[in-house]
N, C-alpha and C. Protein backbone atom coordinates (compact mmCIF):
# COMPACT_ATOMS: atom_id res chain seq x y z
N UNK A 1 -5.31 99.88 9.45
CA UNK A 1 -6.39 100.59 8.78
C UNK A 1 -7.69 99.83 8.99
N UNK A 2 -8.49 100.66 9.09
CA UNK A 2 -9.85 100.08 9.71
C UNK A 2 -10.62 99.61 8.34
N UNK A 3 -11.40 98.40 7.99
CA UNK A 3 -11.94 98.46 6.72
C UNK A 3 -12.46 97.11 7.00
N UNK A 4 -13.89 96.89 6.15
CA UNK A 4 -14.58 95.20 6.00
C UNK A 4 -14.41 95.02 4.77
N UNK A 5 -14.41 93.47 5.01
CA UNK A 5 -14.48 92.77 3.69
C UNK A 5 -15.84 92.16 3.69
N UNK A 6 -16.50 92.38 2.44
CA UNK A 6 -17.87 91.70 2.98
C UNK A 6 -18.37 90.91 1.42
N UNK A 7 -19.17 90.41 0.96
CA UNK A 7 -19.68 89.83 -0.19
C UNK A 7 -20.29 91.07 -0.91
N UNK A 8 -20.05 91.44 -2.25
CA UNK A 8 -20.96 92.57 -2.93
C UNK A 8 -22.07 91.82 -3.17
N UNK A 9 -23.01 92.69 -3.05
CA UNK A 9 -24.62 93.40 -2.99
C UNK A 9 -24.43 94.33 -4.35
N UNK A 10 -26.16 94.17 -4.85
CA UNK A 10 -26.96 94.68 -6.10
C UNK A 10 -26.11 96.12 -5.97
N UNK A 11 -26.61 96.45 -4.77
CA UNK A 11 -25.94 98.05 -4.95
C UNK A 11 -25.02 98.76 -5.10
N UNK A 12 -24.02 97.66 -4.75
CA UNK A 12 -22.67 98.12 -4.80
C UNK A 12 -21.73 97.87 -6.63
N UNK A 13 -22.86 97.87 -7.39
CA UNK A 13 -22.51 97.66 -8.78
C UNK A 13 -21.83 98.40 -9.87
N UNK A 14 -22.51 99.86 -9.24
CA UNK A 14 -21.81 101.16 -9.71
C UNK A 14 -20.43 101.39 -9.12
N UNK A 15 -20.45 100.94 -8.09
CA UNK A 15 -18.64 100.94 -7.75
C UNK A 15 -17.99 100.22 -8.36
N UNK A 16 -18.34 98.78 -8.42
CA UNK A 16 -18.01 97.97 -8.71
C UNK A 16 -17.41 98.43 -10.10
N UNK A 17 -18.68 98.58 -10.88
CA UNK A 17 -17.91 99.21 -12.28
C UNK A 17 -17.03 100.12 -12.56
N UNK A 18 -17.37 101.10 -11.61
CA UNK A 18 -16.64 102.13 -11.13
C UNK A 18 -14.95 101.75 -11.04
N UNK A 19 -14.50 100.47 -10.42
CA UNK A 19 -12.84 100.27 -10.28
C UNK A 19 -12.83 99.43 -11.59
N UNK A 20 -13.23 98.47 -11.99
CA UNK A 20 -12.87 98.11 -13.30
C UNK A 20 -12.46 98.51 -14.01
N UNK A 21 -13.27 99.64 -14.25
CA UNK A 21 -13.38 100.77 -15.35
C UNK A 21 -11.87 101.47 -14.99
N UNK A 22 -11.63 101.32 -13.51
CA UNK A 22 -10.00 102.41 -13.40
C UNK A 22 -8.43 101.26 -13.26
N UNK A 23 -9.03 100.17 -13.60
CA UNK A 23 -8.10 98.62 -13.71
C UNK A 23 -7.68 98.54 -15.25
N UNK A 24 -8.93 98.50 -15.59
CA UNK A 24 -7.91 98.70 -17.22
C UNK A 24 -7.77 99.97 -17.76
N UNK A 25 -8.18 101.27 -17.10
CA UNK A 25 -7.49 102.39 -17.33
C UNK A 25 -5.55 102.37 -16.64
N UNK A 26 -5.23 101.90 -15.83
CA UNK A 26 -4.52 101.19 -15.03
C UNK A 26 -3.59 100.45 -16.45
N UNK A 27 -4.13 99.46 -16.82
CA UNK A 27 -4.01 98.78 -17.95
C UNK A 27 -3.43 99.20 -18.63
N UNK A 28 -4.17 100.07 -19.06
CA UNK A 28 -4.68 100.93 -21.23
C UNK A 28 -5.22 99.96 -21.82
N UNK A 29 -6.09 99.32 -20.77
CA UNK A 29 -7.11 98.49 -21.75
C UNK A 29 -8.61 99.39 -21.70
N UNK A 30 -8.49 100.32 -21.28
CA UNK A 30 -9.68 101.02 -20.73
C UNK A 30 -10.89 100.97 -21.85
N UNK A 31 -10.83 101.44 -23.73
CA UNK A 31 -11.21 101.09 -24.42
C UNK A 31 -12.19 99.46 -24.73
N UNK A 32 -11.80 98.72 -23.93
CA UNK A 32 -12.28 96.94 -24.02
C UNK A 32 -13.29 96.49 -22.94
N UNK A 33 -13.60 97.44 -21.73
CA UNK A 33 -14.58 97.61 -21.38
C UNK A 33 -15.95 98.20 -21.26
N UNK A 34 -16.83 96.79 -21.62
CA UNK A 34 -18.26 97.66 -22.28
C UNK A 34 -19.25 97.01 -21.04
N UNK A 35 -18.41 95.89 -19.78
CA UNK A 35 -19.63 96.10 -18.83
C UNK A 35 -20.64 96.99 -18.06
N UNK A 36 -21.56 96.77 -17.63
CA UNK A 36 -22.17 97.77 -17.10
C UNK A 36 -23.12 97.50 -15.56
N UNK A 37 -23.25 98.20 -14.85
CA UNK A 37 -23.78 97.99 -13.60
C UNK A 37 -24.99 97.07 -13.64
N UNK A 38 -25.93 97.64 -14.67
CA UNK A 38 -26.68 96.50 -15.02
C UNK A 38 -26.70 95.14 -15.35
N UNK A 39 -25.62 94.94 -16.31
CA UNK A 39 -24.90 93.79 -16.33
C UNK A 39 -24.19 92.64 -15.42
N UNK A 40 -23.60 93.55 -14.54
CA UNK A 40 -23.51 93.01 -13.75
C UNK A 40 -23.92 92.38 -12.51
N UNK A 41 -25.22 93.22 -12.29
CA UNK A 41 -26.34 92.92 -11.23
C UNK A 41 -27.03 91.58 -12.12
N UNK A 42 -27.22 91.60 -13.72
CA UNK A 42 -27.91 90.25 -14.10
C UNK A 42 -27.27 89.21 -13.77
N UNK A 43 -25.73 89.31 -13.86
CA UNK A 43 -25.04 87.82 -13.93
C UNK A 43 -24.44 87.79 -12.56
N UNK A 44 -24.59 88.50 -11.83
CA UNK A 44 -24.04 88.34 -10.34
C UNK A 44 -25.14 88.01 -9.18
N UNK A 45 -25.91 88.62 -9.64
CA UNK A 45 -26.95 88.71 -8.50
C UNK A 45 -28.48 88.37 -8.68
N UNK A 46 -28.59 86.74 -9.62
CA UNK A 46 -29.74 86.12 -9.75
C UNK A 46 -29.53 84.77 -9.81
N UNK A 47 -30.58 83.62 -9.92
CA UNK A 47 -30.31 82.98 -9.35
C UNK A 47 -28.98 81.79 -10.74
N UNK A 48 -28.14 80.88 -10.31
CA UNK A 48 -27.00 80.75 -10.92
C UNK A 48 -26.36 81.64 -11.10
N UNK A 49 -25.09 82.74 -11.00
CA UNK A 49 -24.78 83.83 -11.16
C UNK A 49 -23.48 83.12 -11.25
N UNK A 50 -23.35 84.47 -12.46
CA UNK A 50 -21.62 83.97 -13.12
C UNK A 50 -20.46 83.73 -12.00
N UNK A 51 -20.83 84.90 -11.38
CA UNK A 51 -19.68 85.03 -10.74
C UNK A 51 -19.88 85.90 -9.55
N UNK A 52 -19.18 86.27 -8.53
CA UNK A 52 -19.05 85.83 -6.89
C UNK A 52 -18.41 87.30 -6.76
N UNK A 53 -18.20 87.79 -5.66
CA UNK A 53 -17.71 89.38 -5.82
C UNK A 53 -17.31 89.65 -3.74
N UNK A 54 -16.56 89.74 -4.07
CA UNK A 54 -16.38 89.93 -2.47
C UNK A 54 -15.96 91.71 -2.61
N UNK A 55 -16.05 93.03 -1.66
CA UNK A 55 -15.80 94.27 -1.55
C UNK A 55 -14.90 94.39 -0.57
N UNK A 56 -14.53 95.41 -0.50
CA UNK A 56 -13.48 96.10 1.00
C UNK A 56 -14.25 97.69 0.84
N UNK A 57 -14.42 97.80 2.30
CA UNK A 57 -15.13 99.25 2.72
C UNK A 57 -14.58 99.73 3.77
N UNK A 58 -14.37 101.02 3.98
CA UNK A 58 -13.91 102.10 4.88
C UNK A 58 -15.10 102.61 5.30
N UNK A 59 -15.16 103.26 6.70
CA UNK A 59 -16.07 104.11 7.29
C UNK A 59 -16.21 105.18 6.29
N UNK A 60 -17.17 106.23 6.33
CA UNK A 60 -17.53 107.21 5.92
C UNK A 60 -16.54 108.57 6.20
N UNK A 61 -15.63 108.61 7.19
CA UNK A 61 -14.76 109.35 7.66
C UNK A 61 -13.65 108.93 6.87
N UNK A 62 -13.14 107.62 6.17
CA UNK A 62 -11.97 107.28 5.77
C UNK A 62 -12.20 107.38 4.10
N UNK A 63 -13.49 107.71 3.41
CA UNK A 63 -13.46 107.71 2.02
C UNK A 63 -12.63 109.08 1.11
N UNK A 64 -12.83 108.11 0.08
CA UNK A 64 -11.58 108.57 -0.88
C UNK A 64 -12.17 109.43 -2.31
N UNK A 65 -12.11 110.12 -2.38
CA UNK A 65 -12.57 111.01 -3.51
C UNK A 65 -14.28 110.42 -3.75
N UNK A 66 -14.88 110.25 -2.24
CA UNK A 66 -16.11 110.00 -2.36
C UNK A 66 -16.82 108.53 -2.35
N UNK A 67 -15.55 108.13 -2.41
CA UNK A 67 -16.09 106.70 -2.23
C UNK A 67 -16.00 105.80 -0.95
N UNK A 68 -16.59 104.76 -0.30
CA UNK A 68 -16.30 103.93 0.87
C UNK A 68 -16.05 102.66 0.33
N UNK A 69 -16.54 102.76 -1.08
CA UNK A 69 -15.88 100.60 -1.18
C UNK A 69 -15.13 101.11 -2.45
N UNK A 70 -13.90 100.65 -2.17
CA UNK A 70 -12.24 100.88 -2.53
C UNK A 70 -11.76 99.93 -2.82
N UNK A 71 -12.20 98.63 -3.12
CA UNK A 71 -11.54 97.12 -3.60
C UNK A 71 -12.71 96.23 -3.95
N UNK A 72 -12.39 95.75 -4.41
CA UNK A 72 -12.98 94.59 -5.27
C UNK A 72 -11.96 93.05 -5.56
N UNK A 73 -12.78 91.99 -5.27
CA UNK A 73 -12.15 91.08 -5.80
C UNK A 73 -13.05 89.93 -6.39
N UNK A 74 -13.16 89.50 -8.01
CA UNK A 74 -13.95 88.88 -8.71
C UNK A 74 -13.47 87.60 -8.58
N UNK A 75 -14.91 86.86 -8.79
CA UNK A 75 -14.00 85.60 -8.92
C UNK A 75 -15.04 84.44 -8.83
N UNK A 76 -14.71 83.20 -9.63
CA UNK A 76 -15.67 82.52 -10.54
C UNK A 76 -15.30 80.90 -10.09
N UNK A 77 -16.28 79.44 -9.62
CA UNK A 77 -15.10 78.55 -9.86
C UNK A 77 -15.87 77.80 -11.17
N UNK A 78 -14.31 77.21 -11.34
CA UNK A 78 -13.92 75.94 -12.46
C UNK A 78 -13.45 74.95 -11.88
N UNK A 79 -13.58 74.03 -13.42
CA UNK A 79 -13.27 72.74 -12.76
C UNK A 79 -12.22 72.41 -13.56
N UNK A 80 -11.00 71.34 -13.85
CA UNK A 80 -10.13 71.35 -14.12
C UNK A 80 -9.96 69.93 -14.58
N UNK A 81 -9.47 69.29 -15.55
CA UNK A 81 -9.61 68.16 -15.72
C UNK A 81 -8.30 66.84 -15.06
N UNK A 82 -7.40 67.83 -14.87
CA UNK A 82 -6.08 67.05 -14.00
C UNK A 82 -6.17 67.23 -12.68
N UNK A 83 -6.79 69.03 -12.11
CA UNK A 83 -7.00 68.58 -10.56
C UNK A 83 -7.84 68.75 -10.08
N UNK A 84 -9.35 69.28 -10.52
CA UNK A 84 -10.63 69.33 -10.13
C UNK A 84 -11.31 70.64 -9.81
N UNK A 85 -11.78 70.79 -9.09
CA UNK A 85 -12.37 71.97 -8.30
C UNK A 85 -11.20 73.62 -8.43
N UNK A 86 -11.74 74.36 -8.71
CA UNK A 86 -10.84 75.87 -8.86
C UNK A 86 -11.36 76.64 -8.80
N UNK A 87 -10.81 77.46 -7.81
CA UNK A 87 -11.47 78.94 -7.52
C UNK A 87 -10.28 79.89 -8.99
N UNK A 88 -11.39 80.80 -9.32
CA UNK A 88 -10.55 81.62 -10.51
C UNK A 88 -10.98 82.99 -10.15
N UNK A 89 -9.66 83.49 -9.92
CA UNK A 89 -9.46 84.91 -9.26
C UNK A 89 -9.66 85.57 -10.52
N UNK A 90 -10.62 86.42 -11.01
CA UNK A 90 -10.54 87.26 -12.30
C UNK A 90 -10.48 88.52 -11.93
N UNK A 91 -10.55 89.55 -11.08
CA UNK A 91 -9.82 90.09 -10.67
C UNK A 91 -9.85 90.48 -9.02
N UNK A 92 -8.68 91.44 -8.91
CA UNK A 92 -8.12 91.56 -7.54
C UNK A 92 -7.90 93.06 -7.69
N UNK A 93 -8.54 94.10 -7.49
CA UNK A 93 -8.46 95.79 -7.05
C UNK A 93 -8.45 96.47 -5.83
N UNK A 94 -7.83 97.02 -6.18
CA UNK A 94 -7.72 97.99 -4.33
C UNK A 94 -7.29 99.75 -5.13
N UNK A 95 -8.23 100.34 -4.27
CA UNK A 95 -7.81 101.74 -5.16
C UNK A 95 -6.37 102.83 -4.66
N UNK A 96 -5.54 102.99 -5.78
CA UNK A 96 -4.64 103.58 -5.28
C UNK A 96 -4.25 103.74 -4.09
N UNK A 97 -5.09 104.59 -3.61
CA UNK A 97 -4.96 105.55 -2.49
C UNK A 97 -4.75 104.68 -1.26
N UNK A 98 -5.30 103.12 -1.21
CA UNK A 98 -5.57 102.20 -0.21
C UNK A 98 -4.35 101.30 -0.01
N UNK A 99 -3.60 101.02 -1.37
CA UNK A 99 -2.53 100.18 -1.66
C UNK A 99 -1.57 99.95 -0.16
N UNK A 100 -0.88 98.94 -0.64
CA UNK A 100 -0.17 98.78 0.39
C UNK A 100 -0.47 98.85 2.21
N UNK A 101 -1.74 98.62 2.53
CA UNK A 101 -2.00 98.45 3.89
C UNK A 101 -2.83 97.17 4.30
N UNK A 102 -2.53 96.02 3.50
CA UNK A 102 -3.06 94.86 3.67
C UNK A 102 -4.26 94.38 3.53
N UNK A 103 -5.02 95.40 2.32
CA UNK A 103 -6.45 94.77 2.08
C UNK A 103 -5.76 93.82 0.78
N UNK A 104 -4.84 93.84 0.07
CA UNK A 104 -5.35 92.73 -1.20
C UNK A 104 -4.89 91.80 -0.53
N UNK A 105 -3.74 91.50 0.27
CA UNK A 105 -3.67 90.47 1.25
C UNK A 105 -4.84 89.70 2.15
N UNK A 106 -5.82 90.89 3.02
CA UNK A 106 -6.77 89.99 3.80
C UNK A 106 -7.66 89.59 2.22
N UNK A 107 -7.88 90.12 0.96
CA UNK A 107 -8.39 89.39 -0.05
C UNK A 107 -8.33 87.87 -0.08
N UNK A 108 -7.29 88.02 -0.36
CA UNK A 108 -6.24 86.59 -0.76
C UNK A 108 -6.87 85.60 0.59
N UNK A 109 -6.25 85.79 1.47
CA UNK A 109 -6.69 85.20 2.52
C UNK A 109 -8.13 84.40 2.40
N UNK A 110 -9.10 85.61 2.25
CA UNK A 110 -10.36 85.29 2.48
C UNK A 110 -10.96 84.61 1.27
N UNK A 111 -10.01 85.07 0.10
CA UNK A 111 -10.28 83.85 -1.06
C UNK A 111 -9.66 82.45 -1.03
N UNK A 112 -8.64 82.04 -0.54
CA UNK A 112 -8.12 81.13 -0.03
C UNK A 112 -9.20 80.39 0.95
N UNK A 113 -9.67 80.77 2.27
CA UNK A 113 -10.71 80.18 2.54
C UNK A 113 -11.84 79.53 1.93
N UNK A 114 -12.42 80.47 1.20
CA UNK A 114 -13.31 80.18 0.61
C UNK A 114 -13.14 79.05 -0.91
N UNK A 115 -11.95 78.95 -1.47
CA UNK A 115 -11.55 77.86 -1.94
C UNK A 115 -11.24 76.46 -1.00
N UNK A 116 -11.02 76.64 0.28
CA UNK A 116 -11.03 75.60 1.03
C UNK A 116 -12.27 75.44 1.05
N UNK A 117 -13.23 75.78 1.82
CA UNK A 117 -14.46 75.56 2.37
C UNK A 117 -14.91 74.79 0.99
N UNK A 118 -14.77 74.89 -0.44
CA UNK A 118 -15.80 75.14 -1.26
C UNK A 118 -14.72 73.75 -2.13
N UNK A 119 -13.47 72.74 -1.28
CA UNK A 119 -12.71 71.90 -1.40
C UNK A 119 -12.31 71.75 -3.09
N UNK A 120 -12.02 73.20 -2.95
CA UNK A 120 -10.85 73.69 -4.52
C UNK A 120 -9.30 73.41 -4.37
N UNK A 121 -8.60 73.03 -5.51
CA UNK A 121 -7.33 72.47 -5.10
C UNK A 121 -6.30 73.88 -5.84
N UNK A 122 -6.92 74.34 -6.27
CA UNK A 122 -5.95 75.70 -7.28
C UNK A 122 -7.22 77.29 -6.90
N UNK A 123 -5.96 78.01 -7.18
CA UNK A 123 -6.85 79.29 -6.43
C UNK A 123 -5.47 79.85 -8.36
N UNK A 124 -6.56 80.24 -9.63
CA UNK A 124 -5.88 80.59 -10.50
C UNK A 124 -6.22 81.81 -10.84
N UNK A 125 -4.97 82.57 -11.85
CA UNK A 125 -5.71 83.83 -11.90
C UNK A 125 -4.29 84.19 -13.30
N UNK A 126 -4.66 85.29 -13.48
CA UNK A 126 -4.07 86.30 -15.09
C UNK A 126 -3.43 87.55 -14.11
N UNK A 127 -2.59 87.87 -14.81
CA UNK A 127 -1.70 88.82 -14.99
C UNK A 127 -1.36 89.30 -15.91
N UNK A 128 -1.69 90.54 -16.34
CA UNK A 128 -1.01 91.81 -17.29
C UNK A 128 0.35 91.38 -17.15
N UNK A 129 1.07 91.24 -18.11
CA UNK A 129 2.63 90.80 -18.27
C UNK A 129 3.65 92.82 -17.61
N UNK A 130 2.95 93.25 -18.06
CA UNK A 130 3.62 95.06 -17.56
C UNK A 130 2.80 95.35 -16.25
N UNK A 131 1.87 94.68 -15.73
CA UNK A 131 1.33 94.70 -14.39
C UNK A 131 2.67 94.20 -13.19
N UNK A 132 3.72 94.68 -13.15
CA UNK A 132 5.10 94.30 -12.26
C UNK A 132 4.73 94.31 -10.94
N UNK A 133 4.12 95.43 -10.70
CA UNK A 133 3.45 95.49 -8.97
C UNK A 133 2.66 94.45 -8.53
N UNK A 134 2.08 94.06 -9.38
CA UNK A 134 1.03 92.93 -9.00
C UNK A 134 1.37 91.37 -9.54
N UNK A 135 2.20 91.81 -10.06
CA UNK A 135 3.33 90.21 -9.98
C UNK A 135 3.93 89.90 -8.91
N UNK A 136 4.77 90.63 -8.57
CA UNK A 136 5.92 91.02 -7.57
C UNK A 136 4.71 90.48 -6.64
N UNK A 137 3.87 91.12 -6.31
CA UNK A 137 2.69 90.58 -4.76
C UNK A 137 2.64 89.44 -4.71
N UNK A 138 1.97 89.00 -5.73
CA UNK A 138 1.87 87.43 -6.17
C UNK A 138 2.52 86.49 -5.79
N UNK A 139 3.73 87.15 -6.50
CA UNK A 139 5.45 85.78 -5.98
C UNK A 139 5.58 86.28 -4.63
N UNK A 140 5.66 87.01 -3.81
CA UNK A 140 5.94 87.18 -2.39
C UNK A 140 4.73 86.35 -1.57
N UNK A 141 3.71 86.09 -2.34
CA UNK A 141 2.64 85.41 -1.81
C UNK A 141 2.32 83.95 -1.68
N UNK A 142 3.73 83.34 -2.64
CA UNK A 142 3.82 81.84 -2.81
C UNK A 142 3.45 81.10 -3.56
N UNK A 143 2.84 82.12 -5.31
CA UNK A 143 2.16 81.87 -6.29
C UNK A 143 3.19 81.68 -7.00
N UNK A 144 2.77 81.03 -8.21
CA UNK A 144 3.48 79.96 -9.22
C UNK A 144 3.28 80.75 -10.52
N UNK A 145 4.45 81.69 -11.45
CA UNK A 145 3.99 82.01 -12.64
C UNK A 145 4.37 80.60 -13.43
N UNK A 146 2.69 80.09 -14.23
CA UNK A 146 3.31 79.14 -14.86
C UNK A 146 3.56 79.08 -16.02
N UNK A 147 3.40 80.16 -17.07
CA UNK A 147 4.21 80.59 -17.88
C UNK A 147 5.34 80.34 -17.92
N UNK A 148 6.30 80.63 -17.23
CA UNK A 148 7.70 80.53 -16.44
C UNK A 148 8.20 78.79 -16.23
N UNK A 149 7.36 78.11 -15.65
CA UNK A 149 7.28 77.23 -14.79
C UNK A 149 7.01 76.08 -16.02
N UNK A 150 6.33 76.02 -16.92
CA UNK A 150 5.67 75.01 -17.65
C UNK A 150 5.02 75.74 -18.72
N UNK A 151 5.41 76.52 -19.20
CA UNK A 151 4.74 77.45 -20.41
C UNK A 151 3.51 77.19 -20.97
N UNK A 152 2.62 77.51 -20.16
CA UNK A 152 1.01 77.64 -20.36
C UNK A 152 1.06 79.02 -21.05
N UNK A 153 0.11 78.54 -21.93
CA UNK A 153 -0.56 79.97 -22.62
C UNK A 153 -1.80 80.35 -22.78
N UNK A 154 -2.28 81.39 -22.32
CA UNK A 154 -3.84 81.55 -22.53
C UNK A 154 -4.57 82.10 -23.66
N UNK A 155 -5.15 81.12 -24.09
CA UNK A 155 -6.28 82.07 -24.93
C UNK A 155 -7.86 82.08 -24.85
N UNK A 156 -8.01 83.13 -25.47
CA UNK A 156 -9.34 83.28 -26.50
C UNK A 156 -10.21 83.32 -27.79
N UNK A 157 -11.58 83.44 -27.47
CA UNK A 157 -12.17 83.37 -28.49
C UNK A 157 -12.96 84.58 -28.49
N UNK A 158 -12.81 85.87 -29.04
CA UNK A 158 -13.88 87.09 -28.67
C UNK A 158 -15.36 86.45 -29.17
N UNK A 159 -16.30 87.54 -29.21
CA UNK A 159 -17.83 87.12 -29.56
C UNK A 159 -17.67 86.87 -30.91
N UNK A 160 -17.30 87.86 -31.94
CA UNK A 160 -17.38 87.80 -33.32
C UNK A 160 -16.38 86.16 -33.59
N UNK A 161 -15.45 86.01 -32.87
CA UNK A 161 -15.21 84.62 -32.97
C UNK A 161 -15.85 83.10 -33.32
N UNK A 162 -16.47 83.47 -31.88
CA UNK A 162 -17.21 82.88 -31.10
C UNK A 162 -18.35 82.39 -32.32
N UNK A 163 -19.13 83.13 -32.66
CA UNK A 163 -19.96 83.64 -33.73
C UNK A 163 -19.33 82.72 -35.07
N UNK A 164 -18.39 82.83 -35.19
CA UNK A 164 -17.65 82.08 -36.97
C UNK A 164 -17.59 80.43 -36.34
N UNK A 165 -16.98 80.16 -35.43
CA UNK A 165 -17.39 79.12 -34.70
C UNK A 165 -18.55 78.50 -34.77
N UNK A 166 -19.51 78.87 -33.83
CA UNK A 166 -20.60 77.93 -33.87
C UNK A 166 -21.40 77.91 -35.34
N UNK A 167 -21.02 78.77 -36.73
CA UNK A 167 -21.48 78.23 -37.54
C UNK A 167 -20.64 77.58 -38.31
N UNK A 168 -19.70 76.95 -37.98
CA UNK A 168 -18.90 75.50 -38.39
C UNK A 168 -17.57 76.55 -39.43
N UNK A 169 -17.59 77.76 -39.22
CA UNK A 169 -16.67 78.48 -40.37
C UNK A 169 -15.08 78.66 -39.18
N UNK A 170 -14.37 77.79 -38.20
CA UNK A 170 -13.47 77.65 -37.29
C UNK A 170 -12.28 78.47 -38.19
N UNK A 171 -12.11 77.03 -39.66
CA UNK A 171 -11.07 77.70 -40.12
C UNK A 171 -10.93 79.21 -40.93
N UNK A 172 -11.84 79.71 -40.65
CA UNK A 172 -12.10 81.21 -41.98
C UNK A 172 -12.28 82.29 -40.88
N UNK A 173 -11.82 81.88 -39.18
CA UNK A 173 -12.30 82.88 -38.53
C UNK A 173 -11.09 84.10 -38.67
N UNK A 174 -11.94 85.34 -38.71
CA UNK A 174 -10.86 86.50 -38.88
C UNK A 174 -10.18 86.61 -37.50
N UNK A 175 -8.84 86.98 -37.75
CA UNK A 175 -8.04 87.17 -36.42
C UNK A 175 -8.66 88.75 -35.69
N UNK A 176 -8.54 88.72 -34.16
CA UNK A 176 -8.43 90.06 -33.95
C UNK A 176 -8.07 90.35 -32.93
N UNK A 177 -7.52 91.63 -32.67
CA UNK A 177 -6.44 91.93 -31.62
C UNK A 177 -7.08 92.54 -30.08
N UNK A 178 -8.31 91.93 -29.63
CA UNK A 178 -9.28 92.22 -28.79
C UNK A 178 -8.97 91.51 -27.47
N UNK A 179 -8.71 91.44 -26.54
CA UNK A 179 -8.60 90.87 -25.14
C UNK A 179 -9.27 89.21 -25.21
């Protein structure tokens, strides 16, 4: 299948939001997303920017219910205090219709590079526990669930958290069942 992988651009933001938006519909987290194209052009595409965005595009002859960029893959680095440098895959999309013909693979790939070049020792990332398809990829790919492995657990702190926090109220923060 014919298709580039290239770095996302300002413009390509509305797509961008555009598969998110059908990742945690995907999910049934669809409700927990309140980014927005705008948003994402602030923190992606000025100068320090959160985070890094690589696309996959089809010719104009190969689009899919109107669209030519059909994947997305996000992704941010960290640093780590046991092994240093980390590329953090936050997410990895390819739209339905595209699945299975080796774009989340040349992804991987090309994120893998770019954790070399950029002399990262972990390329990390999350998984939906009922996301099976995209586990299953993962482990065929030579990835480590370490849940499994060494029972890491992830958490958070939402905003309203976040918020009880920095005014010293840690222990009185209300629980809540938010991503």
């Amino acid at each position: 299948m014919a298709f580039t992988l290239r770095e996302a651009r300002p413009e390509d933001s509305l797509h961008i939001v555009r598969m998110i938006k059908e990742l945690a519909e995907y999910e049934r987290l669809a409700e927990q997303v309140a980014l927005t194209p705008e948003g994402l052009i602030e923190d992606g595409f000025t100068q320090g920017p959160y985070y890094k965005c690589l696309v996959a595009e089809v010719p104009p002859e190969r689009a899919c219910r109107g669209h030519t960029i059909m994947g997305y893959a996000m992704y941010f680095f960290s640093y780590g205090s046991w092994k240093g440098r980390t590329l953090y895959l936050e997410d990895l999309y390819v739209m339905e219709e595209f699945r299975g013909q080796g774009i989340g693979s040349t992804f991987l790939r090309k994120l893998a590079e770019i954790a070399l070049q950029n002399k990262c020792t972990r390329l990390n990332f999350v998984v939906l526990n009922e996301n099976k398809p995209s586990i299953d990829f993962y482990l065929t790919k030579g990835a480590v669930d370490l849940t499994d492995s060494e029972g890491w657990h992830l958490f958070t702190f939402d905003q309203e958290q976040v918020k009880w926090l920095a005014v010293g109220k840690g222990q009185d923060v209300p629980t809540s069942p938010s991503k």
